[in-house]
C-alpha atoms as a PDB file:
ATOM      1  CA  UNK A   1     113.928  30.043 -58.658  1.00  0.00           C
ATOM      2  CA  UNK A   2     111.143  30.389 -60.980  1.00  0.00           C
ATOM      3  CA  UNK A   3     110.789  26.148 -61.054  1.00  0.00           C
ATOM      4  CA  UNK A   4     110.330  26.614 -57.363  1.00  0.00           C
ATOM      5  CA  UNK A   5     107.472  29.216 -57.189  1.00  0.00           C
ATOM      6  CA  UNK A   6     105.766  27.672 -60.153  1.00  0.00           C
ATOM      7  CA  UNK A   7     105.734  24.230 -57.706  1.00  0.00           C
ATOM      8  CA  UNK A   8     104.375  26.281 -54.673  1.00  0.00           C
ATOM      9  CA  UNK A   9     101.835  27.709 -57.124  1.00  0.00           C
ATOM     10  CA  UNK A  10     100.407  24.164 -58.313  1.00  0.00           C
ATOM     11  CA  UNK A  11     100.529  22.644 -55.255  1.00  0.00           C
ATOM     12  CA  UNK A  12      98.278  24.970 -53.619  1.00  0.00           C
ATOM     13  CA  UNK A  13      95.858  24.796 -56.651  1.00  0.00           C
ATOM     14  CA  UNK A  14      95.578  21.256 -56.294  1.00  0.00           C
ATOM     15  CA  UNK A  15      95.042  21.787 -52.754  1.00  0.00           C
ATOM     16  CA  UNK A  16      91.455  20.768 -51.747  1.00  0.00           C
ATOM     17  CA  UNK A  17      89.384  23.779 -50.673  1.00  0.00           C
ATOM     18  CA  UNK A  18      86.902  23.452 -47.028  1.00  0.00           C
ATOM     19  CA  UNK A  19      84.375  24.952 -45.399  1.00  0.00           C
ATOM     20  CA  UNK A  20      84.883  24.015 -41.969  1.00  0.00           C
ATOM     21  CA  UNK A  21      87.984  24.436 -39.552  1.00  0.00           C
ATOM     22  CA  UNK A  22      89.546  24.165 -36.255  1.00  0.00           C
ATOM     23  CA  UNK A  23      92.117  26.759 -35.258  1.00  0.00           C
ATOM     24  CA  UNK A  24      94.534  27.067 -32.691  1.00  0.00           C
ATOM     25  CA  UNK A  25      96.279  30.646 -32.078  1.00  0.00           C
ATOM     26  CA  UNK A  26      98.808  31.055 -29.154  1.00  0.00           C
ATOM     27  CA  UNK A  27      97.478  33.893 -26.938  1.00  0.00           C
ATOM     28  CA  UNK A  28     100.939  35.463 -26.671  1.00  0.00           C
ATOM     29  CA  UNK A  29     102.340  36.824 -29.830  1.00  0.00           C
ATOM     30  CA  UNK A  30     105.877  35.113 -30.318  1.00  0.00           C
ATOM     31  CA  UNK A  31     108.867  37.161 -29.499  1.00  0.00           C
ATOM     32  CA  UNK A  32     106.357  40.015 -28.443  1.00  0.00           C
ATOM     33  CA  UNK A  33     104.946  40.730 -24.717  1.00  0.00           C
ATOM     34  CA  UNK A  34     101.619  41.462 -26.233  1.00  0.00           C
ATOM     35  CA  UNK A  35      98.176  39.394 -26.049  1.00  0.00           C
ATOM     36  CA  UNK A  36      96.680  38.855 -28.894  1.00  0.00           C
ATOM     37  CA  UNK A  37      93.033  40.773 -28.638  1.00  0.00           C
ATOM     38  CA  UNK A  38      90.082  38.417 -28.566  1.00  0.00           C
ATOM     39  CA  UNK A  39      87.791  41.194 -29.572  1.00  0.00           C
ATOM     40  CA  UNK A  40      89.723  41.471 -32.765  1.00  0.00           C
ATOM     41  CA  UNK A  41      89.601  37.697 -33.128  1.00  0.00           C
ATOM     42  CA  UNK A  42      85.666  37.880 -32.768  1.00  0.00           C
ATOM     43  CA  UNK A  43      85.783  40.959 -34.779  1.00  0.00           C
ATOM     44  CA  UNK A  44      87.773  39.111 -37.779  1.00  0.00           C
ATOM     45  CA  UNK A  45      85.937  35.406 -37.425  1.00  0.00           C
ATOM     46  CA  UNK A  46      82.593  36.842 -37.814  1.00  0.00           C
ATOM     47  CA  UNK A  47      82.967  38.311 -41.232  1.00  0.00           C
ATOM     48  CA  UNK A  48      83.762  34.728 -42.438  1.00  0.00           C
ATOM     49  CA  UNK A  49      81.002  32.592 -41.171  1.00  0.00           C
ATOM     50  CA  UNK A  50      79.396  31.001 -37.916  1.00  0.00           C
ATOM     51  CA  UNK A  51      81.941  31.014 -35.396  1.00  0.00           C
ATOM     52  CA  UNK A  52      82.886  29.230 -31.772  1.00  0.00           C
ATOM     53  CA  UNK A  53      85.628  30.557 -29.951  1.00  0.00           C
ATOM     54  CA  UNK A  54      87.318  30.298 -26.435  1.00  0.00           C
ATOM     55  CA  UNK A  55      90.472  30.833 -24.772  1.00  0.00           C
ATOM     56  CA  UNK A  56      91.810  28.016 -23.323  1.00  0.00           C
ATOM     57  CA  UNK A  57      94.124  29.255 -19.806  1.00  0.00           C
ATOM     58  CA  UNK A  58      93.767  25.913 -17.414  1.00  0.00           C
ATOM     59  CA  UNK A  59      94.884  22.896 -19.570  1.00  0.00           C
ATOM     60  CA  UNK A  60      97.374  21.194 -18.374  1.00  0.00           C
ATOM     61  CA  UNK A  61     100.771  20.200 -20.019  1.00  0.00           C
ATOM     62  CA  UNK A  62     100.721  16.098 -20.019  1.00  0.00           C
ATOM     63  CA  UNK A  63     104.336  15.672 -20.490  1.00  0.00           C
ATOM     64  CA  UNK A  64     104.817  18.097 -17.215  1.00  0.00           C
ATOM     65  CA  UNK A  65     102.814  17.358 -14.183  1.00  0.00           C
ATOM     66  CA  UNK A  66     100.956  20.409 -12.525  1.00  0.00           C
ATOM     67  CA  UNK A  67     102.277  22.791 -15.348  1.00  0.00           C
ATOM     68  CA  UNK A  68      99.822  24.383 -17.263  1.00  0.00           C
ATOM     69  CA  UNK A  69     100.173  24.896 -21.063  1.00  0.00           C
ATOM     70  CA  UNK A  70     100.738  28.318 -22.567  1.00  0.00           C
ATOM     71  CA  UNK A  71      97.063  29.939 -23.019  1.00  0.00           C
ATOM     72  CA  UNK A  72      95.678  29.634 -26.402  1.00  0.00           C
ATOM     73  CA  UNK A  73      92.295  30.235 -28.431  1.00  0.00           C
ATOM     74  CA  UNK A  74      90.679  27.496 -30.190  1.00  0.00           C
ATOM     75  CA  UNK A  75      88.344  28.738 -32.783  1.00  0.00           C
ATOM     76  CA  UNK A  76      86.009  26.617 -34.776  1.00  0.00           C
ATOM     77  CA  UNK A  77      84.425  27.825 -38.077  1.00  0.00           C
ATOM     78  CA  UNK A  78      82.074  26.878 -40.561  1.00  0.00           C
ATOM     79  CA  UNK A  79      83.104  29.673 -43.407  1.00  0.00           C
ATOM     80  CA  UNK A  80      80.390  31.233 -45.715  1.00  0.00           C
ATOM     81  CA  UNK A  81      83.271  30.498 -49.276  1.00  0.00           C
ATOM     82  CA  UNK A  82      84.925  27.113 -48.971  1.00  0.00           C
ATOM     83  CA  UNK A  83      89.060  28.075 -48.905  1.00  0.00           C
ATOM     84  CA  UNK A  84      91.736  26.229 -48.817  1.00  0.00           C
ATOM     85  CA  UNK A  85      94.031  25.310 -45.300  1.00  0.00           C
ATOM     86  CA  UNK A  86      97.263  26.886 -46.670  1.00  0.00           C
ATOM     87  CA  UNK A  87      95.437  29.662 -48.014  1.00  0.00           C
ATOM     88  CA  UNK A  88      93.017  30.538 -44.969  1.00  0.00           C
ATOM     89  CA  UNK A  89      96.262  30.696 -42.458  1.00  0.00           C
ATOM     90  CA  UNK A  90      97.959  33.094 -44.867  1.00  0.00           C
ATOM     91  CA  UNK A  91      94.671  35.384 -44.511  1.00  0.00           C
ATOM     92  CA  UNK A  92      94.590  34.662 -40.928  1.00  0.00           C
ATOM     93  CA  UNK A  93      98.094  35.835 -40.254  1.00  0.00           C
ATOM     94  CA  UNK A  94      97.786  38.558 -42.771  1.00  0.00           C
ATOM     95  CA  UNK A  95      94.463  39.981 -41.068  1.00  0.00           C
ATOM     96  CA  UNK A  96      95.465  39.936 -37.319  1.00  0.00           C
ATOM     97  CA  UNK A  97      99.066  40.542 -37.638  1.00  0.00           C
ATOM     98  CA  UNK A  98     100.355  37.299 -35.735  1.00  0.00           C
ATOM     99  CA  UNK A  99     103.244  35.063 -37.100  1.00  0.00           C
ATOM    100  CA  UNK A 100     102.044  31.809 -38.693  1.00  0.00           C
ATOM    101  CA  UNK A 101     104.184  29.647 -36.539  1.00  0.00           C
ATOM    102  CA  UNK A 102     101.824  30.565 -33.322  1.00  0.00           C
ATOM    103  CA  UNK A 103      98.755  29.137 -35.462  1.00  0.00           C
ATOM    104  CA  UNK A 104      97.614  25.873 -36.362  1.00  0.00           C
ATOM    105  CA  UNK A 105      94.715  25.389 -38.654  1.00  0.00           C
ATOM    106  CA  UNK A 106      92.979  21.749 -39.993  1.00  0.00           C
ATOM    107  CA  UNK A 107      90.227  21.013 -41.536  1.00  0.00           C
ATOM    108  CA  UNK A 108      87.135  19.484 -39.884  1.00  0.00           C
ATOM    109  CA  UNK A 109      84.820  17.048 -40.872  1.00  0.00           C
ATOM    110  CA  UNK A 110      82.902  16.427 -37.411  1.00  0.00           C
ATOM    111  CA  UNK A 111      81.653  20.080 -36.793  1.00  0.00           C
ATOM    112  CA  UNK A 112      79.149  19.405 -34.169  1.00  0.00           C
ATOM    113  CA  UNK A 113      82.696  17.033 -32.233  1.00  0.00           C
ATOM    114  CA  UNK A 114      84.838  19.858 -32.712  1.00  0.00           C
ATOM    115  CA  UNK A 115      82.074  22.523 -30.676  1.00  0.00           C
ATOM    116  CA  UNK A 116      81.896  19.681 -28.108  1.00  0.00           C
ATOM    117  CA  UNK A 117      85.483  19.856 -27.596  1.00  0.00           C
ATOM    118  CA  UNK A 118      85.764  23.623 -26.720  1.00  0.00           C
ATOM    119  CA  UNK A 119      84.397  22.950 -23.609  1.00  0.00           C
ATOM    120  CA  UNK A 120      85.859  19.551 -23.329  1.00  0.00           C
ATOM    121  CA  UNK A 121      82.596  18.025 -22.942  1.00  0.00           C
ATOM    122  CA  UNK A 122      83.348  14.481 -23.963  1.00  0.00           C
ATOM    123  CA  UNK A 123      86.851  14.461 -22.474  1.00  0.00           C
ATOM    124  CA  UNK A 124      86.678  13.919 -19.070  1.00  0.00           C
ATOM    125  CA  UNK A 125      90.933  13.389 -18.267  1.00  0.00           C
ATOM    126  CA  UNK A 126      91.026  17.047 -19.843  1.00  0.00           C
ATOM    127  CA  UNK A 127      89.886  20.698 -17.694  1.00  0.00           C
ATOM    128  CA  UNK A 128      86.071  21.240 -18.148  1.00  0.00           C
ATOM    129  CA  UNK A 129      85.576  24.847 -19.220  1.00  0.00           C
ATOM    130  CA  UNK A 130      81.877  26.429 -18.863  1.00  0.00           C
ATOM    131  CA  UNK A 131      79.916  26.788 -21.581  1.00  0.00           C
ATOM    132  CA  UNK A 132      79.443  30.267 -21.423  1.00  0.00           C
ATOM    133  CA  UNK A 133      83.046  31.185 -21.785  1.00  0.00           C
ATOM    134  CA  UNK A 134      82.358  30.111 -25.947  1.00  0.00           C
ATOM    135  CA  UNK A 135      81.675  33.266 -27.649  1.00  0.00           C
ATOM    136  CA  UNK A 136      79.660  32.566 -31.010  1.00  0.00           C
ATOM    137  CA  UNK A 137      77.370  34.609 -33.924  1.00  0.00           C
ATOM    138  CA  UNK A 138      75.495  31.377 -33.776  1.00  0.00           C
ATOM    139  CA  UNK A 139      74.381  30.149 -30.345  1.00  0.00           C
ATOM    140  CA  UNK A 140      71.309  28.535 -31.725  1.00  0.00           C
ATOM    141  CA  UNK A 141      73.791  25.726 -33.157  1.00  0.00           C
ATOM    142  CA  UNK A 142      76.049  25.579 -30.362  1.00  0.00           C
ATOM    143  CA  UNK A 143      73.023  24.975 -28.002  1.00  0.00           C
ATOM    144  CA  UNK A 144      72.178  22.315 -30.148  1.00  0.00           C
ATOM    145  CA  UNK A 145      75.314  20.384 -29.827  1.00  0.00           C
ATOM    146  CA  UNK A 146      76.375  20.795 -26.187  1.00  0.00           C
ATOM    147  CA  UNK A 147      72.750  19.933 -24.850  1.00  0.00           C
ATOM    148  CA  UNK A 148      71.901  17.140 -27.353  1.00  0.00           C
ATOM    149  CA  UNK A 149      72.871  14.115 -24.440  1.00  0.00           C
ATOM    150  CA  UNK A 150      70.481  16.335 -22.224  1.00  0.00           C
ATOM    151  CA  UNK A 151      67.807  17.925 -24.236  1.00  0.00           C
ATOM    152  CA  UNK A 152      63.970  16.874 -23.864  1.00  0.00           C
ATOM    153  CA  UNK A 153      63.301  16.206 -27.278  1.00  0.00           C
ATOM    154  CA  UNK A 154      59.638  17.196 -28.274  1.00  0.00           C
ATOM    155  CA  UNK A 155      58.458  18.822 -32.141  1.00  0.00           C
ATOM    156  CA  UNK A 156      59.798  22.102 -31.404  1.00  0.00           C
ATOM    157  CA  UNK A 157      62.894  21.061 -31.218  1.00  0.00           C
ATOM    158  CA  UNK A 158      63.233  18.643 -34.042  1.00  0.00           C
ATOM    159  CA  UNK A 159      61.751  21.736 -36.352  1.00  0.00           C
ATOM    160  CA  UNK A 160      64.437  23.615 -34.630  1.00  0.00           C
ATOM    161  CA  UNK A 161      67.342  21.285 -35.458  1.00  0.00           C
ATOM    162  CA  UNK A 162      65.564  20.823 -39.594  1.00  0.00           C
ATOM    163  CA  UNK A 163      65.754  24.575 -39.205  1.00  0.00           C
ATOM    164  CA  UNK A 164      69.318  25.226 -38.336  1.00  0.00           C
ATOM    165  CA  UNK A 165      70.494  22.930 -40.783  1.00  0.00           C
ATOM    166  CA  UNK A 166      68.694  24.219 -43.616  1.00  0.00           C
ATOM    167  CA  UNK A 167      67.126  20.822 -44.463  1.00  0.00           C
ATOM    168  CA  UNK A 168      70.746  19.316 -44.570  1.00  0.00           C
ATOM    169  CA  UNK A 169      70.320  15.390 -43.561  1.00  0.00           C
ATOM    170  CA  UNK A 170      73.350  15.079 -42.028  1.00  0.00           C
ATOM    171  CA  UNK A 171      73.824  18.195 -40.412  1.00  0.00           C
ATOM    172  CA  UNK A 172      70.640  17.081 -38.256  1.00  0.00           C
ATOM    173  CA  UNK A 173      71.624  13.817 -37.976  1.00  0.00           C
ATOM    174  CA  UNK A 174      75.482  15.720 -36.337  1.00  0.00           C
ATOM    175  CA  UNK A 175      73.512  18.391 -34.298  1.00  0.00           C
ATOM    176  CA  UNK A 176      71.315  15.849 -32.721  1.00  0.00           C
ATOM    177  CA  UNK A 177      73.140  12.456 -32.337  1.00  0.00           C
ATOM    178  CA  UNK A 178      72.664   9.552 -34.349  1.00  0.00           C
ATOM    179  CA  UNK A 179      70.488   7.957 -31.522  1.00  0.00           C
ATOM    180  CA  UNK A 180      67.606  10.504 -32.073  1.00  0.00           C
ATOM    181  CA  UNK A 181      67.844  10.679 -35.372  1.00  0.00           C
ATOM    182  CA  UNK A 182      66.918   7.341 -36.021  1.00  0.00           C
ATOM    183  CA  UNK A 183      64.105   6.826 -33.103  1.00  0.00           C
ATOM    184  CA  UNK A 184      62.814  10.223 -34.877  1.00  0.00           C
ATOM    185  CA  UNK A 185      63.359   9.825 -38.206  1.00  0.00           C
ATOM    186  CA  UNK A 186      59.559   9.437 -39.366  1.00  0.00           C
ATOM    187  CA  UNK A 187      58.624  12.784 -37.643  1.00  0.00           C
ATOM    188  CA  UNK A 188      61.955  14.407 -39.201  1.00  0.00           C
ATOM    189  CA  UNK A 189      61.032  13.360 -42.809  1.00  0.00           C
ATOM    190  CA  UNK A 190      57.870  15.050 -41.882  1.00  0.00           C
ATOM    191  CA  UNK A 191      59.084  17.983 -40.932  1.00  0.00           C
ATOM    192  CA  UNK A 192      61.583  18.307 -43.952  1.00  0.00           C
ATOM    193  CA  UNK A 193      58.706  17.616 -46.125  1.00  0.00           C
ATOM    194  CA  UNK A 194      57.120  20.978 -44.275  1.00  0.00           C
ATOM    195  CA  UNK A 195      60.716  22.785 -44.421  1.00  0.00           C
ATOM    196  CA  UNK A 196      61.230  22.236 -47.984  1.00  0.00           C
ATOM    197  CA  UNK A 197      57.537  23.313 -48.562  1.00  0.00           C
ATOM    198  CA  UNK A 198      58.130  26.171 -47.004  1.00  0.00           C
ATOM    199  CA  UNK A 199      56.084  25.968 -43.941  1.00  0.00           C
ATOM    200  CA  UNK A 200      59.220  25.977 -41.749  1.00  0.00           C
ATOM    201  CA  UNK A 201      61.148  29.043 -41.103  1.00  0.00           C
ATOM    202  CA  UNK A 202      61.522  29.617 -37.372  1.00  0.00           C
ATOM    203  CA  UNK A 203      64.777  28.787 -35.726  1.00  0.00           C
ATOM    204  CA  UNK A 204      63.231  30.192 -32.277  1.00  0.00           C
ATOM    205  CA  UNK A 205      61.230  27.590 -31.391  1.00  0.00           C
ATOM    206  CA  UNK A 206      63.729  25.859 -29.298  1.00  0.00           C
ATOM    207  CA  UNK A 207      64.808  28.127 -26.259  1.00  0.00           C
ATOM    208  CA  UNK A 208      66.805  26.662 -23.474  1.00  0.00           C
ATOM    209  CA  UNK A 209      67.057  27.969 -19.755  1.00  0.00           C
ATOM    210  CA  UNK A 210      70.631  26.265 -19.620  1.00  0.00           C
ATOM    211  CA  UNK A 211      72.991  29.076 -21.196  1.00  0.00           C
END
């Protein structure tokens, strides 16, 4: 037995540790007639990093026509300490008291994709949800990515997107699209230059009238 737990042990060592996820919990704890509580979701989420959440109640089962799928939250996360997959679903089961096999959990590269998706917004053979249904600590970002196609882009917002990434190149290039990056890029290098000389600290300069 001890062989066994000593393989368990290295093979989560060696496993590679993230900072960004995509989770999927089934709103109905198995073998229980009890929802799970979205307030303690919100509650638990936010302690870990920026967060996007929603429950999903109107998608619709593909391999059964007009039957909806069982309603589930998708939660998207960009933690504050990288962890590991295998790791993070043990703390997520652990925290909220819900049985691993109603979770899924992978690891995201696209972050900016994966806050599109909540709302479905680049899926058009899936259900549209409204963006205000996404409860988030950081609505700044998620403004940023769901009104990117639809934005006016002037300075303020630019400064706003250098600002919410923290001067990360590719975080603005994910927040904005690729398109505006590079019709931009000379005024972005600019206003990097200012970020990293510390002339750039607001992340209010970009309201929006949309959510």
């Amino acid at each position: 037995m001890s062989v066994n737990k000593n393989k368990d042990t290295k093979k989560v060592v060696n496993e590679n540790k993230y900072t960004n996820f995509h989770i999927i919990i089934e709103a109905l704890k198995s073998n229980k007639n009890v929802n799970v509580d979205i307030d303690k979701l919100i509650k638990y989420f936010s302690k870990l990093g920026d967060y996007w959440l929603i429950l999903h109640n109107k998608d619709l089962d593909k391999e059964k026509e007009g039957v909806l799928k069982r309603p589930h939250f998708h939660i998207t996360i960009s933690l504050k300490n990288r962890d590991r997959k295998s790791t993070f679903l043990n703390k997520i089961s652990s925290a909220l008291s819900i049985d691993q096999e109603t979770i899924t959990i992978t690891n995201i590269y696209d972050l900016t994709a994966m806050i599109r998706y909540l709302i479905h917004q680049d899926d058009d053979a899936k259900t549209a949800y409204d963006p205000f249904l996404v409860k988030t600590n950081n609505k700044p970002f998620y403004e940023m990515c769901i009104l990117r196609n639809n934005v006016i882009v002037d300075v303020n917002y630019l400064a706003h997107a250098v600002c919410l990434s923290k001067g990360n190149r590719y975080t603005i290039m994910k927040s904005i699209g690729i398109e505006n990056y590079i019709r931009y890029r000379p005024a972005l290098l600019d206003l990097l230059n200012e970020y990293y000389q510390g002339n750039l600290s607001s992340t209010e300069m970009f309201k929006s009238d949309r959510l």
